[in-house]
Protein backbone atom coordinates (compact mmCIF):
# COMPACT_ATOMS: atom_id res chain seq x y z
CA UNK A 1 -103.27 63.97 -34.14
CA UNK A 2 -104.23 61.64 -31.41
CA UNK A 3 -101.92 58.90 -29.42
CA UNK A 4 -100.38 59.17 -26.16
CA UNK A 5 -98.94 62.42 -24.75
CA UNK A 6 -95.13 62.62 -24.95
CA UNK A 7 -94.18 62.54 -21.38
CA UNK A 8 -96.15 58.66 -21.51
CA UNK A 9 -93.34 57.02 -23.08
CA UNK A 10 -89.93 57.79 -21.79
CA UNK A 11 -87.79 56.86 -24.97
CA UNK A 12 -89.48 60.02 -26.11
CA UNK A 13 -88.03 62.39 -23.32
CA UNK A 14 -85.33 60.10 -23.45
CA UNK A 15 -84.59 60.81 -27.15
CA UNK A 16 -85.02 64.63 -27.15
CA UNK A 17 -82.32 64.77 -24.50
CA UNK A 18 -79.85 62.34 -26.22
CA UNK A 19 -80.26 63.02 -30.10
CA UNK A 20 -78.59 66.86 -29.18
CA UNK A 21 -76.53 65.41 -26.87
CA UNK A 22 -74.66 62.85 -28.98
CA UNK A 23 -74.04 65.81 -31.56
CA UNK A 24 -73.09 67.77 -29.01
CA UNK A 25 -70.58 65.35 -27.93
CA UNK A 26 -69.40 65.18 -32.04
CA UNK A 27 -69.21 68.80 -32.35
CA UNK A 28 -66.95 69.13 -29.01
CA UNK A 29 -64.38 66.67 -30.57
CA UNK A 30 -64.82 68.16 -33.80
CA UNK A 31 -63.81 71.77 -31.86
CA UNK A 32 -60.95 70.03 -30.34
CA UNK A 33 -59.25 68.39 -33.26
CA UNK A 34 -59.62 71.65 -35.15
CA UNK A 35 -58.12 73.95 -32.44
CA UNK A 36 -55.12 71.51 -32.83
CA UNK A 37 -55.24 72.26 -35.90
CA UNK A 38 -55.22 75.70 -35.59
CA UNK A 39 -52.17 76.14 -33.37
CA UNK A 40 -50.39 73.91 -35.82
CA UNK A 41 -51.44 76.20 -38.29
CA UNK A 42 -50.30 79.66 -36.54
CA UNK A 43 -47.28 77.55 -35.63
CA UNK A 44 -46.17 76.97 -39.18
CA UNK A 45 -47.16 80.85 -39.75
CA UNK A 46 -44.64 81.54 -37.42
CA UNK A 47 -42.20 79.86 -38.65
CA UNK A 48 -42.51 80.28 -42.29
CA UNK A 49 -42.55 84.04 -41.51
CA UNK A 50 -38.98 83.94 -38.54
CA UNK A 51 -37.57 82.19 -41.73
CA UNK A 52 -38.57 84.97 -44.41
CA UNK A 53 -37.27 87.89 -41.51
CA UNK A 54 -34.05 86.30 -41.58
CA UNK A 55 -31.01 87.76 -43.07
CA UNK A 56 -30.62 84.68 -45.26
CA UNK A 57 -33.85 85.14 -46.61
CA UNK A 58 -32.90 87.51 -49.64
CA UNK A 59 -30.85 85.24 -51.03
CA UNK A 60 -32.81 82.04 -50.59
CA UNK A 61 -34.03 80.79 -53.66
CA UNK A 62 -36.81 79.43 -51.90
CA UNK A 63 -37.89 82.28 -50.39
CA UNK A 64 -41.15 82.74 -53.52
CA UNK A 65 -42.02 79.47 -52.13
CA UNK A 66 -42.09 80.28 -48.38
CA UNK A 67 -43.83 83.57 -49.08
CA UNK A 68 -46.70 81.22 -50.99
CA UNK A 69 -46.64 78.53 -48.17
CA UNK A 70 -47.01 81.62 -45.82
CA UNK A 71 -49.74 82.66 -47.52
CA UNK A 72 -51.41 79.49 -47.30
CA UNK A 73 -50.73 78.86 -44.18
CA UNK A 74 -52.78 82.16 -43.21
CA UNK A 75 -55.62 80.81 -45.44
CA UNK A 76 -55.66 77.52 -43.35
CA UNK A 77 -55.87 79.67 -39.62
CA UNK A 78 -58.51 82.09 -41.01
CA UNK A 79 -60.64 78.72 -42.40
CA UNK A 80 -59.80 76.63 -39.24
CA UNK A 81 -61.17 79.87 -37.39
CA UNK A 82 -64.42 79.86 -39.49
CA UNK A 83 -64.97 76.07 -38.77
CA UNK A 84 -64.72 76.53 -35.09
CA UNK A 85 -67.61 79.37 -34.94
CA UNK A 86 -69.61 76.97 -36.61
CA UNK A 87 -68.70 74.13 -34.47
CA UNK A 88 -69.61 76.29 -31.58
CA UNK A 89 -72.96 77.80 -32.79
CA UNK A 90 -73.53 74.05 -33.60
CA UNK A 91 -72.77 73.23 -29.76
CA UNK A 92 -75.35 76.27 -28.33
CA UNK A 93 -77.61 75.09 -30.66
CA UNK A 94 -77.94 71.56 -30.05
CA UNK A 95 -78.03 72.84 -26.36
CA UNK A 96 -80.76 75.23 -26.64
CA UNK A 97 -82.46 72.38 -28.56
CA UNK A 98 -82.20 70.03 -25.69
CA UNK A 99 -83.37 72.77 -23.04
CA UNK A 100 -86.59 73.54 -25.79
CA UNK A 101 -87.45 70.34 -25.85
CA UNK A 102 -87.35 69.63 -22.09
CA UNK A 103 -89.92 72.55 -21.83
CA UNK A 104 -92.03 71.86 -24.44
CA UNK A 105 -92.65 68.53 -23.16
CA UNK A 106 -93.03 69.78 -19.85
CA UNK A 107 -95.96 71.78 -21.47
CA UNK A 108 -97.40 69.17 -23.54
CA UNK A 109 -100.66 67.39 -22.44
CA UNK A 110 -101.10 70.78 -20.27
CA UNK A 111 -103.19 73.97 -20.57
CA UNK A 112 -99.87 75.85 -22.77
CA UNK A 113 -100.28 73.45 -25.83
CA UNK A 114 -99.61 76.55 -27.60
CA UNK A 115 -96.46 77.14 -26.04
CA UNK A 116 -95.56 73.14 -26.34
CA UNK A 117 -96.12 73.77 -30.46
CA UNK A 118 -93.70 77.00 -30.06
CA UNK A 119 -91.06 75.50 -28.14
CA UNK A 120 -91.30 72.33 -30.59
CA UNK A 121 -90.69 74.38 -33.55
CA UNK A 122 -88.09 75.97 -31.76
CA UNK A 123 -86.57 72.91 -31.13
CA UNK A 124 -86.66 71.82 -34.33
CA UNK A 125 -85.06 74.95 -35.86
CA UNK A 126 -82.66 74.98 -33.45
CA UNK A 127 -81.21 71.66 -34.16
CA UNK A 128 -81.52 72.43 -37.86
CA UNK A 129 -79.17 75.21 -37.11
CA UNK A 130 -77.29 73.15 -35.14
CA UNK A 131 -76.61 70.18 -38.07
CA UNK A 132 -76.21 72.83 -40.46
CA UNK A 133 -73.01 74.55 -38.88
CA UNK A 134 -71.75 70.96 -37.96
CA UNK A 135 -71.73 70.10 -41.65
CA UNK A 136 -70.51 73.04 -43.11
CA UNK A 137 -67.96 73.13 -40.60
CA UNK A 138 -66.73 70.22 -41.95
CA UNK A 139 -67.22 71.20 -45.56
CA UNK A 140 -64.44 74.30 -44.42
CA UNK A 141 -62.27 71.20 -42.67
CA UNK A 142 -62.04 69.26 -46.22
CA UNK A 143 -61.01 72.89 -48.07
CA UNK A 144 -58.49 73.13 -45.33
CA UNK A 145 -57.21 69.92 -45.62
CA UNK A 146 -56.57 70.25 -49.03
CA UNK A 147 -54.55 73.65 -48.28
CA UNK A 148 -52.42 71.69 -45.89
CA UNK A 149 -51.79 68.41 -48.68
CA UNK A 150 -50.65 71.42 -51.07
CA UNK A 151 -48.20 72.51 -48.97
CA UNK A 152 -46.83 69.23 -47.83
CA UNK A 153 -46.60 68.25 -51.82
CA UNK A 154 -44.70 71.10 -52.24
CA UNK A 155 -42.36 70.61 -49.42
CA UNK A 156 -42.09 67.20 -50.79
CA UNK A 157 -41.14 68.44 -54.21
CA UNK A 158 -38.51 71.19 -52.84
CA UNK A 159 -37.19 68.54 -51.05
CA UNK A 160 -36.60 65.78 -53.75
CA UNK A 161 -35.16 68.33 -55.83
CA UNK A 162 -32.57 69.54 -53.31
CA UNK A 163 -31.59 65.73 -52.59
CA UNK A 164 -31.47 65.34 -56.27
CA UNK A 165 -28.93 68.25 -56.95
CA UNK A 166 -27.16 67.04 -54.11
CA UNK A 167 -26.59 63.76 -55.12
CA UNK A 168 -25.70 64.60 -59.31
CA UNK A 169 -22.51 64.10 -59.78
CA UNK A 170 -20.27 66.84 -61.92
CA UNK A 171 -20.92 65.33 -65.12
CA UNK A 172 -24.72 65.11 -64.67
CA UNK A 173 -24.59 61.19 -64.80
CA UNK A 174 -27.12 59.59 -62.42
């Protein structure tokens, strides 16, 4: 392989730093969003579960319902939760990959061309690693999200049906 060492053009350097950066930057938001998330999560937790302590509770017809939206709503924390590891094993990777490169470059063109191929492999795995948790991360955010629609369509539904006994008149006319 012949050509110009790395450290000649600076969009190379440039590049290695900024490629891990900028998905740094998306993982960070991505961590953010789905701590929000989370609380949101524990908070309905909470509150599903004050409502199944009560004294009412026994008695509620809806109770089945709450237990099952409970339920889910422990699903949702404990796949929020595994998201976030991965978001932040995708952060340390992409900056381990940045700090790799910047020292295999530092090496290339020098007498440790051996340890400029290491810490380029490195590198490379470690923003593979990196990419890897970010998207399945977001693979666990999709499964999530589609715990949280379930329980919002079944609120929904709970809810129409309430309004629509309320609303029936004696005879069962509409």
């Amino acid at each position: 392989m012949t050509g110009a060492p790395p450290g000649a053009n600076p969009f190379t350097l440039l590049s290695l730093i900024a490629a891990p950066a900028v998905l740094t930057n998306a993982a960070s938001l991505l961590v953010l969003s789905t701590s929000n998330r989370f609380a949101r999560a524990i908070d309905r937790g909470r509150a599903l579960a004050a409502h199944l302590r009560s004294a009412d509770a026994a008695q509620d017809p809806e109770s089945p319902i709450r237990l099952r939206q409970l339920k889910r709503a422990e699903e949702r924390a404990l796949l929020l939760l595994a998201a976030l590891r991965l978001f932040y094993l995708s952060i340390g990777s992409f900056a381990s990959a940045s700090l790799v490169s910047l020292i295999g470059a530092g090496m290339a063109g020098s007498a440790y061309e051996l340890g400029a191929r290491i810490a380029t492999v490195a590198s490379l795995g470690s923003g593979v690693l990196g990419v890897g948790s970010l998207v399945f991360g977001c693979v666990i955010l999709v499964r999530e999200t589609r715990l949280a629609v379930l329980s919002i369509s079944e609120e929904t539904r709970l809810l129409q049906e309430a309004h629509v006994t309320l609303r029936t008149p004696p005879d069962g006319t509409i």
